[in-house]
C-alpha atoms as a PDB file:
ATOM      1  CA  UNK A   1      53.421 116.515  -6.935  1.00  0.00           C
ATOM      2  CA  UNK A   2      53.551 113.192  -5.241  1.00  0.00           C
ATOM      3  CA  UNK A   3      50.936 109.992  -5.575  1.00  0.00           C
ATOM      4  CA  UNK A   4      49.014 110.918  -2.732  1.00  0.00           C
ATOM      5  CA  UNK A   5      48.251 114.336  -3.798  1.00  0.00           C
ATOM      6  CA  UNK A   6      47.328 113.646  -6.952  1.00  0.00           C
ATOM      7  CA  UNK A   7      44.892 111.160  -6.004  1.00  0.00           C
ATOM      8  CA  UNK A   8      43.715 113.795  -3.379  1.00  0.00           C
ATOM      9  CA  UNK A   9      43.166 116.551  -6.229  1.00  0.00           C
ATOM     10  CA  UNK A  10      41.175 114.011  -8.509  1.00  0.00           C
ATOM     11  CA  UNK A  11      38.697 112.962  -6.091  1.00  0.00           C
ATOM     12  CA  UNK A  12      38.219 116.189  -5.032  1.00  0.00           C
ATOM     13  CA  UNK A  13      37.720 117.023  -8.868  1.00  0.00           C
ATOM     14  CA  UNK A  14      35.142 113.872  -9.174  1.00  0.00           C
ATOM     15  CA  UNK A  15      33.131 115.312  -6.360  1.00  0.00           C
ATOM     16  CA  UNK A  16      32.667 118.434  -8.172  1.00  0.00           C
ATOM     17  CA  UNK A  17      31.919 117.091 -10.928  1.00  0.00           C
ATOM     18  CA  UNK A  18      28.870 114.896  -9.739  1.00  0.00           C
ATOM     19  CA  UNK A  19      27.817 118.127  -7.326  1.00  0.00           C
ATOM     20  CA  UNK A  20      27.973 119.522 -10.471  1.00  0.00           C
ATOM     21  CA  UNK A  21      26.057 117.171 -12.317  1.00  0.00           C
ATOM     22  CA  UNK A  22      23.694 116.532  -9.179  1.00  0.00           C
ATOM     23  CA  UNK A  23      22.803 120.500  -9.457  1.00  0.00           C
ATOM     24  CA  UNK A  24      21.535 120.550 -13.149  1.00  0.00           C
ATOM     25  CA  UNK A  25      19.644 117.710 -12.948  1.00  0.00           C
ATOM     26  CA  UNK A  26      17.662 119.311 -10.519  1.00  0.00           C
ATOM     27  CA  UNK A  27      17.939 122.537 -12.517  1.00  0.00           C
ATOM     28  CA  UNK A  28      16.214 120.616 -15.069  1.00  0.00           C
ATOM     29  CA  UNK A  29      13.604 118.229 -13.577  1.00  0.00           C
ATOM     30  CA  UNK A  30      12.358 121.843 -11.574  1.00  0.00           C
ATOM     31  CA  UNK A  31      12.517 123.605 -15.176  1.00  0.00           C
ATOM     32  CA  UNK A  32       9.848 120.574 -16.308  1.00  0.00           C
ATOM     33  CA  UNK A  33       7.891 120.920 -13.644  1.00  0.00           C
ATOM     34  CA  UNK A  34       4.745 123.608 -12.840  1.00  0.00           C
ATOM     35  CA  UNK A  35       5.463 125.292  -9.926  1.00  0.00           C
ATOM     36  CA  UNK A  36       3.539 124.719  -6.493  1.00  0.00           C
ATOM     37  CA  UNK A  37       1.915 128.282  -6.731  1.00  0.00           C
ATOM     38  CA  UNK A  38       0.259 127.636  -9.917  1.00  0.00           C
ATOM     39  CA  UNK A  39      -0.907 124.330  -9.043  1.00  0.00           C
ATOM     40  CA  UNK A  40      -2.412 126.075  -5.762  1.00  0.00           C
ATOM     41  CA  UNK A  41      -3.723 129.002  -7.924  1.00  0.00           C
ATOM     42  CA  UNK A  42      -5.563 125.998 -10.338  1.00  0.00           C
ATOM     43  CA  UNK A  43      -7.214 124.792  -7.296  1.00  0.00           C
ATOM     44  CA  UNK A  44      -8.505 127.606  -5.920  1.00  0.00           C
ATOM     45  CA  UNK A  45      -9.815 128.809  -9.151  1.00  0.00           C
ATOM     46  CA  UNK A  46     -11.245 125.382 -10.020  1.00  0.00           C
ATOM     47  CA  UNK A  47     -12.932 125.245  -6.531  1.00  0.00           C
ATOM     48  CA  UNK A  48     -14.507 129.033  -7.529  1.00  0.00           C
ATOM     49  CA  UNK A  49     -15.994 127.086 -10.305  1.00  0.00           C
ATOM     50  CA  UNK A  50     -17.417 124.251  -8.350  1.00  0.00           C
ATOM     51  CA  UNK A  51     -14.777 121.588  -8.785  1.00  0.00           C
ATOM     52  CA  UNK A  52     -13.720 119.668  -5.788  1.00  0.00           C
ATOM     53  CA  UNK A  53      -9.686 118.197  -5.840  1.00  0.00           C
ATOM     54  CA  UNK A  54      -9.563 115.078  -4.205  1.00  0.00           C
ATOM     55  CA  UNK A  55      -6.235 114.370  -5.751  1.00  0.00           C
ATOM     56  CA  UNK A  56      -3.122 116.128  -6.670  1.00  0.00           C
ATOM     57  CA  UNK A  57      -2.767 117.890  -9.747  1.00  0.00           C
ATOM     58  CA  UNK A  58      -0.078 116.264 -11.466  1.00  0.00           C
ATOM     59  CA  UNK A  59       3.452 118.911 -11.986  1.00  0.00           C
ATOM     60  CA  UNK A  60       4.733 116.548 -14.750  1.00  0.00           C
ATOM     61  CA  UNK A  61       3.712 117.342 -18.472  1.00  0.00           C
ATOM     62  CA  UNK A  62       1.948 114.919 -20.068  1.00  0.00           C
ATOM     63  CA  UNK A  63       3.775 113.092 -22.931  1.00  0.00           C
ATOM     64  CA  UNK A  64       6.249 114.408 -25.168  1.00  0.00           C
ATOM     65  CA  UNK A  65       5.129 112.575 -29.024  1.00  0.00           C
ATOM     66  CA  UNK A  66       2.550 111.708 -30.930  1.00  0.00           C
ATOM     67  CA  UNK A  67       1.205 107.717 -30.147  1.00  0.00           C
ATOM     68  CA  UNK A  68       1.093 105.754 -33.102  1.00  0.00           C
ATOM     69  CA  UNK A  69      -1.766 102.672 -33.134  1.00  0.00           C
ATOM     70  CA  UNK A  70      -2.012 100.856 -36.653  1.00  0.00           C
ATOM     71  CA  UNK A  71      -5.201  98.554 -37.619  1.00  0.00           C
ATOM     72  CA  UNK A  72      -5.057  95.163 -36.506  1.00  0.00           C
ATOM     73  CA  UNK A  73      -7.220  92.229 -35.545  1.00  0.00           C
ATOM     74  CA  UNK A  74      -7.361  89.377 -32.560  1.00  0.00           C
ATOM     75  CA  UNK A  75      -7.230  86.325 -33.968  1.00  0.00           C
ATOM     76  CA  UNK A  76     -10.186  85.042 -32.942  1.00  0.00           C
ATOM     77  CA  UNK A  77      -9.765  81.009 -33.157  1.00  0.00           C
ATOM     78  CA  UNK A  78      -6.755  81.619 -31.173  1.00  0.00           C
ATOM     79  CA  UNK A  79      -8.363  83.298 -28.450  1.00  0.00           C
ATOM     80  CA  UNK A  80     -11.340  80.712 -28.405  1.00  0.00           C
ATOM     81  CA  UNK A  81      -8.947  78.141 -27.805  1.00  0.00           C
ATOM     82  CA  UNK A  82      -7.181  79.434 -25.386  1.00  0.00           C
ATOM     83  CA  UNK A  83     -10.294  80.487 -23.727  1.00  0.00           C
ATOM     84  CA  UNK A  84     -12.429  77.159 -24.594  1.00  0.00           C
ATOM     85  CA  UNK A  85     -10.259  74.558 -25.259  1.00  0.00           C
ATOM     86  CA  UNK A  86     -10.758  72.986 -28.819  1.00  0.00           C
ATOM     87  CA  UNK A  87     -13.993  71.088 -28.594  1.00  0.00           C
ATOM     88  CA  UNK A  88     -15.926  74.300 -29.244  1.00  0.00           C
ATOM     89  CA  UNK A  89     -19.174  75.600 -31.337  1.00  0.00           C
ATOM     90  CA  UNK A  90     -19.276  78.995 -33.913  1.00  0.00           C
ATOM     91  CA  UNK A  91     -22.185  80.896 -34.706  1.00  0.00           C
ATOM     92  CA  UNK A  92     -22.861  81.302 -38.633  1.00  0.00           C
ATOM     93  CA  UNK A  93     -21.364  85.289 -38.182  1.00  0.00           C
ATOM     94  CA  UNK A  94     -18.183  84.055 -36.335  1.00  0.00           C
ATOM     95  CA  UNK A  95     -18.932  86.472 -33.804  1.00  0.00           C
ATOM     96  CA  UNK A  96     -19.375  84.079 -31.298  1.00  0.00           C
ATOM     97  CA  UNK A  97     -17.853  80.704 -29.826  1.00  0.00           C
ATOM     98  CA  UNK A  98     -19.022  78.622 -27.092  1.00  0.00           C
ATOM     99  CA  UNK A  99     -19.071  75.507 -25.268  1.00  0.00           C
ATOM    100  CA  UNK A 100     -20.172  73.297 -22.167  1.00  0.00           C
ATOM    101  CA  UNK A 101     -18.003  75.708 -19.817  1.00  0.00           C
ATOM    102  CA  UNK A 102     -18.464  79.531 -21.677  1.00  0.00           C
ATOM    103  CA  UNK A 103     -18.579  81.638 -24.215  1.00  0.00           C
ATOM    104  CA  UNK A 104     -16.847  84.030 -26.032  1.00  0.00           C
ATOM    105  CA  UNK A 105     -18.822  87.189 -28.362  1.00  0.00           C
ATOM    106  CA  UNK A 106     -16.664  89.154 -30.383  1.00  0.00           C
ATOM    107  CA  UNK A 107     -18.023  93.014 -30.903  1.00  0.00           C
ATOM    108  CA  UNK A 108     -15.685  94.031 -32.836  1.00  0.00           C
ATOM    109  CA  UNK A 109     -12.142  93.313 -34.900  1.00  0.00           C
ATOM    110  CA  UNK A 110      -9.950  93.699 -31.465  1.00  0.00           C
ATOM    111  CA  UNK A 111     -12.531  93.510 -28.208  1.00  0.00           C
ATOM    112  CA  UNK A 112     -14.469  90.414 -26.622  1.00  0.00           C
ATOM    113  CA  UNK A 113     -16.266  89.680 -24.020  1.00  0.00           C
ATOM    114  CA  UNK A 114     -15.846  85.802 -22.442  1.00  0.00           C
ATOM    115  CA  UNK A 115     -18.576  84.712 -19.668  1.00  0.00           C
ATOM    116  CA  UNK A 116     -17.650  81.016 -17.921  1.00  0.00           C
ATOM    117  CA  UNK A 117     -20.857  79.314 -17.279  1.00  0.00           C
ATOM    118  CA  UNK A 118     -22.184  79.664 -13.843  1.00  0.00           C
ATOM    119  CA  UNK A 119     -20.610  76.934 -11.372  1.00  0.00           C
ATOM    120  CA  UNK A 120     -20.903  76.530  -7.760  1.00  0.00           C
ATOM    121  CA  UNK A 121     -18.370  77.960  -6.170  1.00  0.00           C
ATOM    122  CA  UNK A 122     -15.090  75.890  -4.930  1.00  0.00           C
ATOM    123  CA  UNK A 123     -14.702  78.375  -1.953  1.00  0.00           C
ATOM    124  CA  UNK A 124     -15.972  82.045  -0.507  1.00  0.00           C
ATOM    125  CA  UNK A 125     -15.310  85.080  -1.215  1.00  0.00           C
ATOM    126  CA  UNK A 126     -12.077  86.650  -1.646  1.00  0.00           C
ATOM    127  CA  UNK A 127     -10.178  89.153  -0.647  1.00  0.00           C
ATOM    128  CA  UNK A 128      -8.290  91.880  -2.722  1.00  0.00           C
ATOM    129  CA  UNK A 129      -5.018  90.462  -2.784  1.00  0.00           C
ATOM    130  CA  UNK A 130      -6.440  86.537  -3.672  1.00  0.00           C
ATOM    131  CA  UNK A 131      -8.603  88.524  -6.204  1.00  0.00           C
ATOM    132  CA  UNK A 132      -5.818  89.948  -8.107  1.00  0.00           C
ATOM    133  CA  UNK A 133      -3.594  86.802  -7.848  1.00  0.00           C
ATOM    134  CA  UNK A 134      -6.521  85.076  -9.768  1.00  0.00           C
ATOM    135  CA  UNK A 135      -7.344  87.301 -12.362  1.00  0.00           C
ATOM    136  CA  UNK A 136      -3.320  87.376 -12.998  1.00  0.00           C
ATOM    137  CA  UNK A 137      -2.647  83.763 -13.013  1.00  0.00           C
ATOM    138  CA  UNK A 138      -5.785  83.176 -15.242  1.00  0.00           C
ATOM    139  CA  UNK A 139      -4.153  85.859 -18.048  1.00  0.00           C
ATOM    140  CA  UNK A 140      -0.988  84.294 -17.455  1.00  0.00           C
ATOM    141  CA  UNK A 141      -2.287  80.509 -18.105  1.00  0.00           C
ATOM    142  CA  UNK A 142      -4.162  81.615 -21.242  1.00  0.00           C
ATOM    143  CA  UNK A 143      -1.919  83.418 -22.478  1.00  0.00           C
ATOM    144  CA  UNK A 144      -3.470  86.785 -23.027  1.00  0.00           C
ATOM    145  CA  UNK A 145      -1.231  88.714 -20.627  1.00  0.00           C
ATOM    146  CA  UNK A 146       0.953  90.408 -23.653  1.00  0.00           C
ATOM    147  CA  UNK A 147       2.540  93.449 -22.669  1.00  0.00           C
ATOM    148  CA  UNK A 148       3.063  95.210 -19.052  1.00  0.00           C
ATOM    149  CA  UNK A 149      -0.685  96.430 -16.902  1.00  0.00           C
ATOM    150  CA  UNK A 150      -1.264  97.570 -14.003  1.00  0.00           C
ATOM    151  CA  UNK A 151      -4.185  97.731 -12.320  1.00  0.00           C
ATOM    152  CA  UNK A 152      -6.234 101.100 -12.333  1.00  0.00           C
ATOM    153  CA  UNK A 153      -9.147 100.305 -10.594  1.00  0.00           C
ATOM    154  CA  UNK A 154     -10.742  97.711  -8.008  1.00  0.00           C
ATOM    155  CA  UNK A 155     -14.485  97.540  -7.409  1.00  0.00           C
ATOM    156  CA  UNK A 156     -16.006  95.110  -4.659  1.00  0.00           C
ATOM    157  CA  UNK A 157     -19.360  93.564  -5.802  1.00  0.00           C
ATOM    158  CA  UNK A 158     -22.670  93.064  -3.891  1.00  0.00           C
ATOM    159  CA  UNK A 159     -22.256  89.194  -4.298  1.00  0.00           C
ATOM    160  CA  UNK A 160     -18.406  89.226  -2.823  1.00  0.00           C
ATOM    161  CA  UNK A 161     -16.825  89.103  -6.363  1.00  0.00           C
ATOM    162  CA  UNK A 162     -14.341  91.232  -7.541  1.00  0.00           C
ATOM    163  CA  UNK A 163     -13.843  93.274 -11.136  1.00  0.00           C
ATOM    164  CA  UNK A 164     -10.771  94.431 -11.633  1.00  0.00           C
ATOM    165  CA  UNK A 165      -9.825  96.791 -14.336  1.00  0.00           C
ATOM    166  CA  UNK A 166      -6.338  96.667 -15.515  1.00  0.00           C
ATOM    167  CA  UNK A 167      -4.656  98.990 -18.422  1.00  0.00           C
ATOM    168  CA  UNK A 168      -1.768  98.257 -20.763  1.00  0.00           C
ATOM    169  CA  UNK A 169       1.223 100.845 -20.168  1.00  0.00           C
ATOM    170  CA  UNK A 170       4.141 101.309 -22.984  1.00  0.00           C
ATOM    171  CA  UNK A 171       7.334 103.338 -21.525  1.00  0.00           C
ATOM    172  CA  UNK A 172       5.519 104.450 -18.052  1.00  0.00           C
ATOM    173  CA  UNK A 173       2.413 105.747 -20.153  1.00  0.00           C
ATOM    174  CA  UNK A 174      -1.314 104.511 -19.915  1.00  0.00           C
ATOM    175  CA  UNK A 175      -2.704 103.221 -23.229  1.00  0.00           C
ATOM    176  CA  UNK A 176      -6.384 103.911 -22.479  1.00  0.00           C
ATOM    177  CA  UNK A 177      -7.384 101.724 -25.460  1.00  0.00           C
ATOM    178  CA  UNK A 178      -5.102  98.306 -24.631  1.00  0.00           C
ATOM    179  CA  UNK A 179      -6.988  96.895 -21.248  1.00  0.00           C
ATOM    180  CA  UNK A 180      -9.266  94.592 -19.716  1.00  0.00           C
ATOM    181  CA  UNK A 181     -11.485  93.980 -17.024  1.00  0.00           C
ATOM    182  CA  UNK A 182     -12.008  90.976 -15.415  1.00  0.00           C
ATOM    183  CA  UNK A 183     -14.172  89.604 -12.530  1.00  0.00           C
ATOM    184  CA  UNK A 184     -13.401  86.665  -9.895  1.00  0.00           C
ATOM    185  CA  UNK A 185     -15.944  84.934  -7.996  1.00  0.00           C
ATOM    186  CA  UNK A 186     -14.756  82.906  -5.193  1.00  0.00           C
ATOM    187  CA  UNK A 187     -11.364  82.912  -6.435  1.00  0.00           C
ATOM    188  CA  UNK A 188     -12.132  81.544  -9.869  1.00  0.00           C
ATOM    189  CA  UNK A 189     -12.794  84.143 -13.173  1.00  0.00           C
ATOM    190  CA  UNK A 190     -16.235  84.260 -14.437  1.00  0.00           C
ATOM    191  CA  UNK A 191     -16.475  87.338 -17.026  1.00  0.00           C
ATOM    192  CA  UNK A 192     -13.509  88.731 -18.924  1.00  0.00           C
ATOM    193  CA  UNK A 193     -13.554  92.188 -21.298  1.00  0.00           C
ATOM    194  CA  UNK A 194     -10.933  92.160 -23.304  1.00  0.00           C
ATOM    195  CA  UNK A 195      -9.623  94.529 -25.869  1.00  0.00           C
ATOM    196  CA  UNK A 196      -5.935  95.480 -27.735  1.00  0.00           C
ATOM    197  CA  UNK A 197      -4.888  97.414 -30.382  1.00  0.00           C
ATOM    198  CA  UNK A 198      -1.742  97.016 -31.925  1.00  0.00           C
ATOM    199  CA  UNK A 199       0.630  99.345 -32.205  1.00  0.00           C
ATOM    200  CA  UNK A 200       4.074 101.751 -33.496  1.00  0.00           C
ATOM    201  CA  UNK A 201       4.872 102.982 -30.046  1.00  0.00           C
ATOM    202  CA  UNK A 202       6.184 106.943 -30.000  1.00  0.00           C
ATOM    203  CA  UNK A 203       6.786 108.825 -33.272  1.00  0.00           C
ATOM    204  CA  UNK A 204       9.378 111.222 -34.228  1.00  0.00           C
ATOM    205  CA  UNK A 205       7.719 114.455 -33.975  1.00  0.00           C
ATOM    206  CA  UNK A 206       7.740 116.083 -30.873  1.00  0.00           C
ATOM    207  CA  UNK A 207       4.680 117.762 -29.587  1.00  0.00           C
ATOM    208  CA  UNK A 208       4.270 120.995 -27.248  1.00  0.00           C
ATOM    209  CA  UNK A 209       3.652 120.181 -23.646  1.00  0.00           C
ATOM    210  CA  UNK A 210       0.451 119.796 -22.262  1.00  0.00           C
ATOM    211  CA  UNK A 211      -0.270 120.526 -18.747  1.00  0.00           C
ATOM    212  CA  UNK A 212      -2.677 118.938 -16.608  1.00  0.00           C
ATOM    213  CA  UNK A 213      -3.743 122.255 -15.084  1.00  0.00           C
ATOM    214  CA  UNK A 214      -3.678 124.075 -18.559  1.00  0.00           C
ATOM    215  CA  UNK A 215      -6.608 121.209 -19.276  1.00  0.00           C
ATOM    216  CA  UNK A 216      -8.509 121.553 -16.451  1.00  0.00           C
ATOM    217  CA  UNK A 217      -8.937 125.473 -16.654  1.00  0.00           C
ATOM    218  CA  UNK A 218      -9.701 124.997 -20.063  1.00  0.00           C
ATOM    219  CA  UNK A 219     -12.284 122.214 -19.290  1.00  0.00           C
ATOM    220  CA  UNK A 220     -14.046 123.582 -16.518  1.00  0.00           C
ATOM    221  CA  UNK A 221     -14.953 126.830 -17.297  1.00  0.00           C
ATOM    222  CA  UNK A 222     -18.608 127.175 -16.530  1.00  0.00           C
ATOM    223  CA  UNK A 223     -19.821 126.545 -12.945  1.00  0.00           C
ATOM    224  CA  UNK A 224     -20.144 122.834 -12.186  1.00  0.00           C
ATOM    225  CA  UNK A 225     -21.056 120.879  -9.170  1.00  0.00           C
ATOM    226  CA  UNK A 226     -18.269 118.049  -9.783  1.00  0.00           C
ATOM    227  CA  UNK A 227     -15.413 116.020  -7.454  1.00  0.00           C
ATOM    228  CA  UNK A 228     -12.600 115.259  -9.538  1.00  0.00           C
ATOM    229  CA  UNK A 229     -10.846 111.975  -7.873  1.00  0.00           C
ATOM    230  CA  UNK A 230      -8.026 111.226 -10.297  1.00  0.00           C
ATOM    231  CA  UNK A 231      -5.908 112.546 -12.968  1.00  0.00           C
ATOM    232  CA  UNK A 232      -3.361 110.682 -15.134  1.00  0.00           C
ATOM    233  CA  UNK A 233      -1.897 111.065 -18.756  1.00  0.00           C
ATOM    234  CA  UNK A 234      -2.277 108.457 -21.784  1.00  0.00           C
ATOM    235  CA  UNK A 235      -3.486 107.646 -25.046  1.00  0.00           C
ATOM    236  CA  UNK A 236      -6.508 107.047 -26.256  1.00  0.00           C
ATOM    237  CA  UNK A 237      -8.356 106.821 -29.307  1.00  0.00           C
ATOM    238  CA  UNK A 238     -11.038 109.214 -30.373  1.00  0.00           C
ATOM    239  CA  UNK A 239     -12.874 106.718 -32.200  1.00  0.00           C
ATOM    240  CA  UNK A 240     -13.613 103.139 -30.899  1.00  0.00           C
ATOM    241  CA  UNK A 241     -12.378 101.159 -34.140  1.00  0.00           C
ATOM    242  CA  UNK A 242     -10.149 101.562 -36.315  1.00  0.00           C
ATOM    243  CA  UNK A 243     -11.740  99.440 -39.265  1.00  0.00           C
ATOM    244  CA  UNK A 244     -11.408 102.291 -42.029  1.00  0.00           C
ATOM    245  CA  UNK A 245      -7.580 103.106 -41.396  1.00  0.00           C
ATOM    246  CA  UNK A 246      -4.547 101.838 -41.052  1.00  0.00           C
ATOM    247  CA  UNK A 247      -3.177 103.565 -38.750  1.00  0.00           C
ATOM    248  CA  UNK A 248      -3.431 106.704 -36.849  1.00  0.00           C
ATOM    249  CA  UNK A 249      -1.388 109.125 -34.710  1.00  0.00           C
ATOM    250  CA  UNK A 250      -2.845 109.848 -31.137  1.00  0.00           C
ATOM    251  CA  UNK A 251      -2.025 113.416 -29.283  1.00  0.00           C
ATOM    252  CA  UNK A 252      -1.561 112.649 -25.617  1.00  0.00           C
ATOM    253  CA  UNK A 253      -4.569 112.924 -23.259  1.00  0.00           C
ATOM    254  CA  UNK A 254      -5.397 113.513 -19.686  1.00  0.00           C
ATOM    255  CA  UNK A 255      -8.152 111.397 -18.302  1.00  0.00           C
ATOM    256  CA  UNK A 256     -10.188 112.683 -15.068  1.00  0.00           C
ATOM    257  CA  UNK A 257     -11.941 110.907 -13.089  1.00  0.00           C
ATOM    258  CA  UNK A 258     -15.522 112.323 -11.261  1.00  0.00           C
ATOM    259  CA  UNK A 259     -16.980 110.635  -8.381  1.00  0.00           C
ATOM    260  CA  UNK A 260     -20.396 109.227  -9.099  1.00  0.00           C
ATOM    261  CA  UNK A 261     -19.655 108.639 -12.942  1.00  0.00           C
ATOM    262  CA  UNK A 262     -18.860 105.729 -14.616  1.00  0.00           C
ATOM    263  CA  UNK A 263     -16.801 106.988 -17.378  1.00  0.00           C
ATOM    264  CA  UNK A 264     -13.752 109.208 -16.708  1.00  0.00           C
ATOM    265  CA  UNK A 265     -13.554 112.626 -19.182  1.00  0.00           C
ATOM    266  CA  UNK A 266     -10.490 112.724 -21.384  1.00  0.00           C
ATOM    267  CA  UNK A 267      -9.108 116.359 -22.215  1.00  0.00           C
ATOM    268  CA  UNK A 268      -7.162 116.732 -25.328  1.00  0.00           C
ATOM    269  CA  UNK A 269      -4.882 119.819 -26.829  1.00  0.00           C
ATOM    270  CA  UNK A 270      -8.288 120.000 -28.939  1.00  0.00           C
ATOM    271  CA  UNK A 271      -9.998 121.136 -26.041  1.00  0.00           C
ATOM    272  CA  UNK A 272      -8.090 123.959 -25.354  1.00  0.00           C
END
């Protein structure tokens, strides 16, 4: 066999090889994914129980491991300064700091709440984009931007400011817990809620799959009058502090969210 042919018979074999490969990676993604008949089926049944879709039910399982969050604490002087520069007053509790320009109350070992004194605003409202570019540079210059967020929600207020709510995500997956929400006025921030746990990441021991549509049918059962607008997987905590352990191991959640309520439902395995 000359040159020639021999290159000729291995790039034919390559070819096969990645068709091949090409083939059972599809194999497999369509093996982890629910099928577009039962996702239709959930819909219809969900709608027989009063539940309006207007989002997609997601195909992907949720996550794969147990989430593991251990006890920490913000360091509170270090967050006032950032926040208030160091020419600033403490309450006798230490729950609170504050100065000429704002002030900072602590509700708990890892949440605050910072409010900047009222100031006439340098210019008029914003729009979304400006809005967003503010709230970022202002996390960015304070340093209190640690880790990767995205922004989950975006809420226009009567006044022309905007609150945006932004949530921490570790390997593609929402940490319900690690977030903040922030509001700019006229391009400038005036009220941050902040709150971060610390954390393990993803533990060893693998967990069965939970499926979105598995959680609604189990959720919904009895006849409701409800419009379900989103529906993403995450973490979250089932208790709001974690002051009497060290750490703890979270199952993965899906989080709904209704139209006309403020605070989304979050279906666990538990539920089932």
């Amino acid at each position: 066999m000359d040159v020639s042919k021999a290159k000729n018979v291995v790039v034919v074999l390559l070819v096969a090889f990645n068709i091949f490969l090409l083939v059972n990676n599809f194999i497999f993604h369509n093996s982890q994914s629910v099928s577009r008949e039962t996702l239709e089926n959930t819909r219809i049944i969900l709608a027989q129980r009063g539940v309006v879709l207007e989002c997609e039910i997601p195909s992907e399982p949720g996550g794969n491991n147990r989430f593991v969050y251990i006890k920490s604490e913000l360091d509170r002087e270090a967050v006032a300064g950032k926040l208030l520069g160091e020419n600033y007053e403490v309450t006798g509790d230490g729950s609170q700091f504050y100065d000429s320009n704002g002030k900072i109350v602590f509700s708990d070992m890892d949440r605050f709440i910072y409010t900047a004194v009222t100031t006439a605003l340098t210019q008029g409202p914003v729009g979304l984009k400006e809005a967003e570019e503010a709230a970022l540079r202002f996390m960015k210059e304070k340093v209190l931007l640690d880790g990767k967020y995205v922004l989950d929600q975006a809420t226009e207020n009567d006044d022309g400011s905007w609150t945006l709510d932004y949530i921490e995500t570790y390997s593609d997956t929402l940490l319900f817990d690690n977030c903040f929400s922030i509001t700019v006025s006229g391009g400038t921030v005036s009220r941050l809620e902040y709150q971060k746990h610390q954390f393990k990441g993803f533990s060893n021991e693998s967990i069965e799959q939970f499926e979105a549509y598995q959680a609604l049918l189990a959720y919904f059962r009895e006849d409701n009058d409800i419009v379900i607008t989103s529906i993403d997987s995450g973490y979250k905590l089932e208790e709001p502090s974690m002051e009497e352990v060290e750490s703890v191991e979270l199952l993965p959640v899906w989080r709904v969210k209704i139209k006309g309520r403020t605070e989304p439902i979050y279906i666990s395995s538990h539920d089932m």
